[in-house]
PDB file of N, CA and C in Angstrom:
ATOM      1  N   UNK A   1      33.016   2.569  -3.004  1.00  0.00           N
ATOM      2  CA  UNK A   1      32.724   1.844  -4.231  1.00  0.00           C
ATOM      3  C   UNK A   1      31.444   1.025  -4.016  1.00  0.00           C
ATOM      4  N   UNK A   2      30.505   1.316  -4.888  1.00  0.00           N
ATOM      5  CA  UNK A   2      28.922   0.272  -4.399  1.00  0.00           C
ATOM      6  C   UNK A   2      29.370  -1.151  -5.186  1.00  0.00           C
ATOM      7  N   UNK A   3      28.397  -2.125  -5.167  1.00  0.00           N
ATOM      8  CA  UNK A   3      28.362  -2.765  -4.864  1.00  0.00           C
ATOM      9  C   UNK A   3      28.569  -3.575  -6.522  1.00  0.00           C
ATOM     10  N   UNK A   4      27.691  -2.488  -7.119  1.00  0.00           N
ATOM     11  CA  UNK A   4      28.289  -2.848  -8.628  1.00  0.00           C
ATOM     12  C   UNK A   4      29.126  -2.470  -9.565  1.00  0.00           C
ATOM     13  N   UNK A   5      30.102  -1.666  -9.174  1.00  0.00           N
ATOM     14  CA  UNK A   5      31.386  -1.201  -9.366  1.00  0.00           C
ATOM     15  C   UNK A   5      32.250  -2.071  -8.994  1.00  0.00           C
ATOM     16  N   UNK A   6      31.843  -2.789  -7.514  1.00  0.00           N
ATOM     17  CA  UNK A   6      33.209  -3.938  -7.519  1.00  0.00           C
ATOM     18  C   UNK A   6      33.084  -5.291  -8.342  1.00  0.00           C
ATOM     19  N   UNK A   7      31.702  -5.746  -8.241  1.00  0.00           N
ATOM     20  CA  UNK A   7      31.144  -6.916  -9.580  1.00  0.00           C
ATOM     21  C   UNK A   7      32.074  -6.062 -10.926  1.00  0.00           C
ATOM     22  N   UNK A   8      31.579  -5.070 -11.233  1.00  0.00           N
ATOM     23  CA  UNK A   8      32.121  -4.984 -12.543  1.00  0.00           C
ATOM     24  C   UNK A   8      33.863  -5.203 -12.783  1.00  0.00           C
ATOM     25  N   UNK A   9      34.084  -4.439 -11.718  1.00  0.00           N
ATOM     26  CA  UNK A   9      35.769  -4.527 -11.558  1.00  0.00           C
ATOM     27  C   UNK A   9      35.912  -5.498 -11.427  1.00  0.00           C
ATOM     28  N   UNK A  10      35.655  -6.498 -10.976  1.00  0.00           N
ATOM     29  CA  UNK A  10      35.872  -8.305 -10.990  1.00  0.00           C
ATOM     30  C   UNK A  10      35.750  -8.642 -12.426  1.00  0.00           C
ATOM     31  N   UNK A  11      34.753  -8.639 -13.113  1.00  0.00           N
ATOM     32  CA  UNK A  11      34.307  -9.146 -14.228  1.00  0.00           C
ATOM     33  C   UNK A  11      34.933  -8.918 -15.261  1.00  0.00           C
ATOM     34  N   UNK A  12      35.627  -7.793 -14.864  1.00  0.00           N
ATOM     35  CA  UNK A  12      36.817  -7.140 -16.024  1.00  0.00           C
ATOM     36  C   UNK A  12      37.609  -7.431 -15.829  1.00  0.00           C
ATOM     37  N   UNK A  13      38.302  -8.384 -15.528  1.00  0.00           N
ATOM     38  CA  UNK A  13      39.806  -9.214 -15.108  1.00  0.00           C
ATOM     39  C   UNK A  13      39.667 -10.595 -15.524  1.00  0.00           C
ATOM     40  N   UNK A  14      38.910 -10.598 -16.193  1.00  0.00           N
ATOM     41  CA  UNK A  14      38.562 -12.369 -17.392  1.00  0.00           C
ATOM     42  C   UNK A  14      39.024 -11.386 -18.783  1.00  0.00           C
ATOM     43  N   UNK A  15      40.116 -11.805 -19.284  1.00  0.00           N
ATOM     44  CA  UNK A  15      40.395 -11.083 -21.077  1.00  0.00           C
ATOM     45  C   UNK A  15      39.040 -11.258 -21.567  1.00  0.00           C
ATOM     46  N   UNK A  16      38.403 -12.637 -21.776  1.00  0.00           N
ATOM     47  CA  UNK A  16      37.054 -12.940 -22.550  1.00  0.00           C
ATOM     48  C   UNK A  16      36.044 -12.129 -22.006  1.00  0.00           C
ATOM     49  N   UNK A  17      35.734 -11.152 -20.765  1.00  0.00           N
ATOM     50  CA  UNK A  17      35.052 -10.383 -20.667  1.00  0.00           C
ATOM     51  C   UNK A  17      35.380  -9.215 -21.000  1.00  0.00           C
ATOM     52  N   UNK A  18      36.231  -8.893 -20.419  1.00  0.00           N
ATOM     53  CA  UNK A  18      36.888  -7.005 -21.180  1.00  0.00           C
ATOM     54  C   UNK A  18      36.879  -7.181 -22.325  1.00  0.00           C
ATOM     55  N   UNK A  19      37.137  -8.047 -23.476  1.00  0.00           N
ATOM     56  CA  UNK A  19      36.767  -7.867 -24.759  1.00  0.00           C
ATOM     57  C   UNK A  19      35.364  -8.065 -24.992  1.00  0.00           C
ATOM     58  N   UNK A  20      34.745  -8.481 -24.957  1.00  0.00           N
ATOM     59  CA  UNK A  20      33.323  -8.268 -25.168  1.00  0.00           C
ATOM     60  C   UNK A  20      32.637  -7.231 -24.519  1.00  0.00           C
ATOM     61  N   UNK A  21      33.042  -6.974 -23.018  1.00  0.00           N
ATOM     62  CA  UNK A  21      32.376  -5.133 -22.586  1.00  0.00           C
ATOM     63  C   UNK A  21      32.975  -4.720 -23.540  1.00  0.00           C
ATOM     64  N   UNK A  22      34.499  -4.512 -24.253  1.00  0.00           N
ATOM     65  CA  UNK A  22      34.272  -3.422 -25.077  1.00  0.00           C
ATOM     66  C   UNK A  22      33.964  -3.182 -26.084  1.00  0.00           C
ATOM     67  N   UNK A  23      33.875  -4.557 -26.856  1.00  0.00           N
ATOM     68  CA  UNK A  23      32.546  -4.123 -28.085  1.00  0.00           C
ATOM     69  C   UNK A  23      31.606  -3.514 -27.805  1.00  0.00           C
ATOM     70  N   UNK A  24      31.289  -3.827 -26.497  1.00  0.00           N
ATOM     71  CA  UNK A  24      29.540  -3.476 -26.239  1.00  0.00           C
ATOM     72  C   UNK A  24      30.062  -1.903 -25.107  1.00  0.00           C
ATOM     73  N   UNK A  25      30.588  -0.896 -25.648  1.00  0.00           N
ATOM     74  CA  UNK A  25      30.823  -0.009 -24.456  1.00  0.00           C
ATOM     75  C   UNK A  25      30.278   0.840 -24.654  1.00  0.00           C
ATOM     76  N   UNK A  26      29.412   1.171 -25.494  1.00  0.00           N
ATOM     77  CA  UNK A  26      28.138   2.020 -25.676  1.00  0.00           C
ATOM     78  C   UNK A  26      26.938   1.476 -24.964  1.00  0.00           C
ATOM     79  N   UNK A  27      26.940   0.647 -25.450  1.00  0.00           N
ATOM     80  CA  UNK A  27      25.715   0.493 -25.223  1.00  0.00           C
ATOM     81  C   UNK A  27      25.680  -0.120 -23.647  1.00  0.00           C
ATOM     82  N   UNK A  28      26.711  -0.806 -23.437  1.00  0.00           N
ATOM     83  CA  UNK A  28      26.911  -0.918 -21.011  1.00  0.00           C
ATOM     84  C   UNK A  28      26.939   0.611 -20.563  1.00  0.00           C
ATOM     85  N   UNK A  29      27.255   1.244 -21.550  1.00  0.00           N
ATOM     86  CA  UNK A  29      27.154   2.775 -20.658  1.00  0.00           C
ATOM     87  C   UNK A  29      26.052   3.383 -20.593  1.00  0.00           C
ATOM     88  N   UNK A  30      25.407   2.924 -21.301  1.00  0.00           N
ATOM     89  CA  UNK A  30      23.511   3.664 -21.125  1.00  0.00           C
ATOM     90  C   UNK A  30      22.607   2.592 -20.260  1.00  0.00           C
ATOM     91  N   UNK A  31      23.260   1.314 -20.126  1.00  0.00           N
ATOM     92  CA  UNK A  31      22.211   0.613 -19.616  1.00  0.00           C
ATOM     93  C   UNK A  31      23.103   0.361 -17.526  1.00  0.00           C
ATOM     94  N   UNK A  32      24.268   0.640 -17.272  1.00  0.00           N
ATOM     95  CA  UNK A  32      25.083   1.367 -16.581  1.00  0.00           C
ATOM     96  C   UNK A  32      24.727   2.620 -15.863  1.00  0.00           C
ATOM     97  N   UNK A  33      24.073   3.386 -16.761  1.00  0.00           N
ATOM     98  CA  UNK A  33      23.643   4.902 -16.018  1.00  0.00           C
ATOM     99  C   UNK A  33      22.518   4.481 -15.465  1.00  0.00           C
ATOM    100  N   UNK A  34      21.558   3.798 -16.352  1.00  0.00           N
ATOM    101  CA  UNK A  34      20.022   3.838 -16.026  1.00  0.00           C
ATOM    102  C   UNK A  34      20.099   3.153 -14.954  1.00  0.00           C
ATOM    103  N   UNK A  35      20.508   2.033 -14.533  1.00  0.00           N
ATOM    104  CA  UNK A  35      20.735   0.982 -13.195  1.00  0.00           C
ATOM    105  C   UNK A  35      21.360   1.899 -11.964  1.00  0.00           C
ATOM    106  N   UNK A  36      22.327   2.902 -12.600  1.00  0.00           N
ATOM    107  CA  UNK A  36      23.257   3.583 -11.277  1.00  0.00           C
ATOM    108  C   UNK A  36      21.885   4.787 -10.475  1.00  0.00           C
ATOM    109  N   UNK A  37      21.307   5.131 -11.874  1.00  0.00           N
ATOM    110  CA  UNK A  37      20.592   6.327 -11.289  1.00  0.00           C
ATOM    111  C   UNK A  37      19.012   5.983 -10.401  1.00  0.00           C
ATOM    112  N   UNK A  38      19.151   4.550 -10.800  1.00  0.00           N
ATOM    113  CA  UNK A  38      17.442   3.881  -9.942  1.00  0.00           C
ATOM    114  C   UNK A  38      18.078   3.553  -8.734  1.00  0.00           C
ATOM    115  N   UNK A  39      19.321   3.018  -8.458  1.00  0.00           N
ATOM    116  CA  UNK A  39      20.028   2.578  -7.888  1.00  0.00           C
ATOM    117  C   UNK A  39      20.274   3.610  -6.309  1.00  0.00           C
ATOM    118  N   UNK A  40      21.004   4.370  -6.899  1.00  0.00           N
ATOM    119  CA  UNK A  40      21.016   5.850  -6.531  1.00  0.00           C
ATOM    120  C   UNK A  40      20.213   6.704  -5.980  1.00  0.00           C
ATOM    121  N   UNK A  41      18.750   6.615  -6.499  1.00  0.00           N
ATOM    122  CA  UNK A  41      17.847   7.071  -6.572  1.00  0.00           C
ATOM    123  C   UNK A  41      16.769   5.719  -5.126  1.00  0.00           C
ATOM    124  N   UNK A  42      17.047   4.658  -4.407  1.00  0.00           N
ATOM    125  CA  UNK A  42      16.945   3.825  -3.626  1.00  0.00           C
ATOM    126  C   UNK A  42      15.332   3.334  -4.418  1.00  0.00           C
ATOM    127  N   UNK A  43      15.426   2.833  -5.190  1.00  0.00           N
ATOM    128  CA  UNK A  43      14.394   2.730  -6.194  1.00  0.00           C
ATOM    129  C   UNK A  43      14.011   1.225  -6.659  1.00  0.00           C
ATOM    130  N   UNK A  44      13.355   0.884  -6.530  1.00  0.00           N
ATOM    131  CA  UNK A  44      13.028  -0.514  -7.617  1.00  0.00           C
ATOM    132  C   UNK A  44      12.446  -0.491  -8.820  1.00  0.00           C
ATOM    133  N   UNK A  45      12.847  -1.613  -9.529  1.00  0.00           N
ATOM    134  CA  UNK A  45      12.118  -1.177 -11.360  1.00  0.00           C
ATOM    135  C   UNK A  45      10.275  -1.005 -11.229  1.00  0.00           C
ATOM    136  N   UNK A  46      10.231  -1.736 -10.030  1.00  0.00           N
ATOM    137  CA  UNK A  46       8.694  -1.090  -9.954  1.00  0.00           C
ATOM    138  C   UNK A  46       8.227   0.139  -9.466  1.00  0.00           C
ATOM    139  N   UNK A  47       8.715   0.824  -9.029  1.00  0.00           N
ATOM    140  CA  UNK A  47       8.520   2.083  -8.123  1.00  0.00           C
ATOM    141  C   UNK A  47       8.875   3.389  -9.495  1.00  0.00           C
ATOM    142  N   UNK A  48      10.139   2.915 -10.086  1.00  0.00           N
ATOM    143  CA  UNK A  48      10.340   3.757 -11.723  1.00  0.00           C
ATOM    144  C   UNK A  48       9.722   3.728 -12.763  1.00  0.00           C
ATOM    145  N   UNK A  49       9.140   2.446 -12.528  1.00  0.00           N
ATOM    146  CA  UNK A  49       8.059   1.903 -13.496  1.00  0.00           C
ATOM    147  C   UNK A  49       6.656   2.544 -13.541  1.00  0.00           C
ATOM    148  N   UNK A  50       6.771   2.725 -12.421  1.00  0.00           N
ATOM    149  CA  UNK A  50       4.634   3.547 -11.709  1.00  0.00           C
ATOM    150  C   UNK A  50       4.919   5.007 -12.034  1.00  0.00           C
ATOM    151  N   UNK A  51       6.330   5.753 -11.791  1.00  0.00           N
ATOM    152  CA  UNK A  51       6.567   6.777 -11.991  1.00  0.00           C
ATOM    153  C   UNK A  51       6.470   7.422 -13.405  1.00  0.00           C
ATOM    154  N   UNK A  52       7.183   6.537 -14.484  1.00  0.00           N
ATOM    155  CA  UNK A  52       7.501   6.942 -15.862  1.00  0.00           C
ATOM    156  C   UNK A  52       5.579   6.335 -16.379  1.00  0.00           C
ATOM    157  N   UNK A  53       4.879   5.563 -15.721  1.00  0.00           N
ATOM    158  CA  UNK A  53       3.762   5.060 -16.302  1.00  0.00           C
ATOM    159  C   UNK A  53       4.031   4.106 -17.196  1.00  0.00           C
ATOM    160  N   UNK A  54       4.740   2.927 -16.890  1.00  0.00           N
ATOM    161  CA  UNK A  54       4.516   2.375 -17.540  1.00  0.00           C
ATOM    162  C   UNK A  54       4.764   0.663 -16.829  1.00  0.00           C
ATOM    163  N   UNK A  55       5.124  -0.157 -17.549  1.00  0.00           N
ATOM    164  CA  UNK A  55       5.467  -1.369 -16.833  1.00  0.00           C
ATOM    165  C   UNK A  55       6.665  -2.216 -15.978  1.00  0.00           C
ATOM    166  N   UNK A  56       6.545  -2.441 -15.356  1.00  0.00           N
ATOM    167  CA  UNK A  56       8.174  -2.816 -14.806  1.00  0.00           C
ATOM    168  C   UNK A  56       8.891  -3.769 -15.568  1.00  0.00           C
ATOM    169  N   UNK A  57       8.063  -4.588 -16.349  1.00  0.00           N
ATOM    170  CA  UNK A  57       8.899  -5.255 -17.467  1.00  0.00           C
ATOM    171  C   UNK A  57      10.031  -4.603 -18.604  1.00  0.00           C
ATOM    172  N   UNK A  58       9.406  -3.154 -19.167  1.00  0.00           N
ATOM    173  CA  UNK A  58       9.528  -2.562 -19.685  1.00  0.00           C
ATOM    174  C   UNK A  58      10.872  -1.552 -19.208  1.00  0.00           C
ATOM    175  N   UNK A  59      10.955  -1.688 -17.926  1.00  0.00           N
ATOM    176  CA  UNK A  59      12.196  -0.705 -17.391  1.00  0.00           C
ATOM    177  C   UNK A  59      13.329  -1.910 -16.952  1.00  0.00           C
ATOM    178  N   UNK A  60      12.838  -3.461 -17.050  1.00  0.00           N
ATOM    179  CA  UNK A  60      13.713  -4.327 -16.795  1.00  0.00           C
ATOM    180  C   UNK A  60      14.258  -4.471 -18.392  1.00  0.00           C
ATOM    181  N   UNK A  61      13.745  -3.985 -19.039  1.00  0.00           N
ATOM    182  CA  UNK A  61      14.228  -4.324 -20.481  1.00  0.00           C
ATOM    183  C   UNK A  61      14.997  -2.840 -21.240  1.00  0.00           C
ATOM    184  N   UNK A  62      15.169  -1.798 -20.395  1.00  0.00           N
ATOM    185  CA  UNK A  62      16.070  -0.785 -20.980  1.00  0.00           C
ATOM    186  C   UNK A  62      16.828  -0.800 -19.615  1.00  0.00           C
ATOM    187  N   UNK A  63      16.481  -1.203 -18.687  1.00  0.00           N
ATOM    188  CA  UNK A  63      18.534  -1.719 -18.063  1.00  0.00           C
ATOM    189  C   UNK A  63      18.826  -2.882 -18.301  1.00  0.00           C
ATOM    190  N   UNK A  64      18.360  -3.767 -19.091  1.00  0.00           N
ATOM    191  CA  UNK A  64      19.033  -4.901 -19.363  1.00  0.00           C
ATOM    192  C   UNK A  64      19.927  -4.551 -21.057  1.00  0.00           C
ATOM    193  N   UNK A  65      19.131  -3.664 -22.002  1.00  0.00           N
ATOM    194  CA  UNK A  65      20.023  -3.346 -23.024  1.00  0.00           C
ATOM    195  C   UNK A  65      19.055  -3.854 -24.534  1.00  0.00           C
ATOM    196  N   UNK A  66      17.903  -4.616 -24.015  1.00  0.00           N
ATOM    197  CA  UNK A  66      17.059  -5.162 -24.858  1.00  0.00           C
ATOM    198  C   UNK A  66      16.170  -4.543 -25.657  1.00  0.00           C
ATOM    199  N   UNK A  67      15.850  -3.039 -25.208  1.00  0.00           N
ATOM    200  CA  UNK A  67      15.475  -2.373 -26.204  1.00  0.00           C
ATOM    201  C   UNK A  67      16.021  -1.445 -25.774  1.00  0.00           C
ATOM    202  N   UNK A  68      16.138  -0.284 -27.478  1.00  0.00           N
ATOM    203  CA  UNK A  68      16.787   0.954 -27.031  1.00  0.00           C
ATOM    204  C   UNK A  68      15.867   1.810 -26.883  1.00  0.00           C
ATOM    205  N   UNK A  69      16.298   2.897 -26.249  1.00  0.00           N
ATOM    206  CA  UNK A  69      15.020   3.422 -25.362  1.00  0.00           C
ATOM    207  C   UNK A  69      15.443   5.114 -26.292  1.00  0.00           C
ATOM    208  N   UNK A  70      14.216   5.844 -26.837  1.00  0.00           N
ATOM    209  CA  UNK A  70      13.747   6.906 -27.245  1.00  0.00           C
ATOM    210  C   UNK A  70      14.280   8.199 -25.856  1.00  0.00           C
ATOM    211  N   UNK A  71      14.299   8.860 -26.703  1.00  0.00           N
ATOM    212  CA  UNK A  71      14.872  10.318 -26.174  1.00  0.00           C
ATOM    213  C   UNK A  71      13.828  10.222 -24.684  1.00  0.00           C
ATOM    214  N   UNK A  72      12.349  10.235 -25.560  1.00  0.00           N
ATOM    215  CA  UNK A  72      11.240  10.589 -24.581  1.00  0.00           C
ATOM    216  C   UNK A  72      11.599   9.749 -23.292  1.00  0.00           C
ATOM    217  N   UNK A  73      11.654   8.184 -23.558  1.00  0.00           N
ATOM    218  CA  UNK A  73      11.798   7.291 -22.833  1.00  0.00           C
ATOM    219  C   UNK A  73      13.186   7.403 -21.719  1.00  0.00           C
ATOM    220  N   UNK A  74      14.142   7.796 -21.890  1.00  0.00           N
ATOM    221  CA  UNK A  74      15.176   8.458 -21.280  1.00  0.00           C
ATOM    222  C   UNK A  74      14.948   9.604 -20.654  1.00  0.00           C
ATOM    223  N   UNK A  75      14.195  10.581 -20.886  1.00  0.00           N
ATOM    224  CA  UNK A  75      13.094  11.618 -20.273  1.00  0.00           C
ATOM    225  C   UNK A  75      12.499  11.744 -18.995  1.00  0.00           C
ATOM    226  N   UNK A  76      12.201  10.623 -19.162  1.00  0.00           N
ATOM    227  CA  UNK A  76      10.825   9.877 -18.217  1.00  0.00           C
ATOM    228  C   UNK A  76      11.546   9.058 -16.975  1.00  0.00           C
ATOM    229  N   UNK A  77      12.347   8.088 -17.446  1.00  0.00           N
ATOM    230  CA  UNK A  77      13.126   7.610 -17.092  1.00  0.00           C
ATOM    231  C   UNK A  77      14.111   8.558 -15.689  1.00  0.00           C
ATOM    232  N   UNK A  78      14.483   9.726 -16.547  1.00  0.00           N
ATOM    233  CA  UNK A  78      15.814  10.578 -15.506  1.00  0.00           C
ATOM    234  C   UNK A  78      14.545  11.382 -14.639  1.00  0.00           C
ATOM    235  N   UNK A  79      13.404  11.658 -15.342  1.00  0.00           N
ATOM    236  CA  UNK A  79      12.503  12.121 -14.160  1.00  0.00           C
ATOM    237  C   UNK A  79      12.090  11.349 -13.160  1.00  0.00           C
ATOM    238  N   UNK A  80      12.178  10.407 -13.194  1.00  0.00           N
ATOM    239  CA  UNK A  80      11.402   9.180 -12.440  1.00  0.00           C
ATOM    240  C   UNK A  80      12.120   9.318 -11.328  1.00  0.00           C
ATOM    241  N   UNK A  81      13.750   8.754 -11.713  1.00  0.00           N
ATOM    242  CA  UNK A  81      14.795   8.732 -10.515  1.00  0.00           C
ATOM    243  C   UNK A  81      15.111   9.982  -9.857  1.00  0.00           C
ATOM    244  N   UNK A  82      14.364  11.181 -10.699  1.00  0.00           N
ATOM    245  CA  UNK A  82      14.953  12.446  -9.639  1.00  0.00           C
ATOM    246  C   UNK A  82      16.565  12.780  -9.979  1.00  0.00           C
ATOM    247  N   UNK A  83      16.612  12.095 -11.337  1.00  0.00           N
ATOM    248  CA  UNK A  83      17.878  12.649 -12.265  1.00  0.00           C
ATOM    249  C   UNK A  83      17.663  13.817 -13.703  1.00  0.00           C
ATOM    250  N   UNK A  84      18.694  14.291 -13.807  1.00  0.00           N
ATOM    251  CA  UNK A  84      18.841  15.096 -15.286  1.00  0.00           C
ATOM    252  C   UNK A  84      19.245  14.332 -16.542  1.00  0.00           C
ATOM    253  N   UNK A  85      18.772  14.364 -17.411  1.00  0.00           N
ATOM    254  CA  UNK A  85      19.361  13.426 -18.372  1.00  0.00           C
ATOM    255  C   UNK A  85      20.524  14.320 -19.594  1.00  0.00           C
ATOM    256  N   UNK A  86      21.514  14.114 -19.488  1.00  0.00           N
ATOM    257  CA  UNK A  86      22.594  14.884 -20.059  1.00  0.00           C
ATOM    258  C   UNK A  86      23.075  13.584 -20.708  1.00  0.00           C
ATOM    259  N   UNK A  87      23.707  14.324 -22.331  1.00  0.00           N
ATOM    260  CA  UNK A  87      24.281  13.222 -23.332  1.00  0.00           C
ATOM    261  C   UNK A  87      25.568  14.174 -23.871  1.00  0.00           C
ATOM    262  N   UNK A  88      26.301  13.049 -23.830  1.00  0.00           N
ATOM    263  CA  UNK A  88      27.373  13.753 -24.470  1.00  0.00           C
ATOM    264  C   UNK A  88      28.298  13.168 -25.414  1.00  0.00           C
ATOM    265  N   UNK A  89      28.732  13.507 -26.332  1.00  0.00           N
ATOM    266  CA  UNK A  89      29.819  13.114 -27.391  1.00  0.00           C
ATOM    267  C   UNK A  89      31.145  13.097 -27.030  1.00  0.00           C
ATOM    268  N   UNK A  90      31.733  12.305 -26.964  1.00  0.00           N
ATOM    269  CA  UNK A  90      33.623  12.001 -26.971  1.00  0.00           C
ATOM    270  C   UNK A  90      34.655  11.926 -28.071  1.00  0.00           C
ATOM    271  N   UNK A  91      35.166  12.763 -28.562  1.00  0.00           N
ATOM    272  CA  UNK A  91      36.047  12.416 -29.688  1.00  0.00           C
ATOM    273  C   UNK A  91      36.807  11.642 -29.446  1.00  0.00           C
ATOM    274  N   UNK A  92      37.279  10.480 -30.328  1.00  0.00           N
ATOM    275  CA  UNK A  92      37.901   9.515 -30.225  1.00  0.00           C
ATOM    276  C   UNK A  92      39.248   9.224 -30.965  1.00  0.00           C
ATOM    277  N   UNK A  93      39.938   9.005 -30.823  1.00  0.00           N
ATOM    278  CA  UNK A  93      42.023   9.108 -30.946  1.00  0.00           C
ATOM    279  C   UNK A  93      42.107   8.387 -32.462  1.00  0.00           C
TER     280      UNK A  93
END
């Protein structure tokens, strides 16, 4: 289990947090991947940043959730880290 899997698993054992991740469980799951795969990838937002061309501010602000990031930008992004970028739909109960 890394290191932010067990933070998260902590953080989810406050009720006042598990209800608010799960309003927000779209959108922790895209900003979740992008962190796992730089992460993963032994990477800093600057090193993904030089890669995709652009700024490291700019990659601190689509894993933080602050802007949503374009197909292209997700693109660039899974190339950077030496990932595939796959999306998928869940039907829901």
């Amino acid at each position: 289990m890394t290191k932010l899997d067990k933070l998260k698993k902590e953080w989810l054992k406050k009720p006042d947090v598990k209800a608010a991740y799960d309003a927000l469980a779209e959108e922790f799951s895209i900003v979740e991947t992008l962190i796992r795969a730089r992460v993963e990838a032994n990477m800093t937002q600057e090193q993904v940043a030089e890669k995709m061309q652009t700024s490291q501010s700019y990659v601190a602000k689509l894993e933080s959730g602050r802007v949503s990031p374009s197909m292209k930008a997700l693109q660039r992004y899974a190339a950077a880290t030496g990932s595939r970028l796959k999306i998928s739909f869940e039907h829901v109960a």
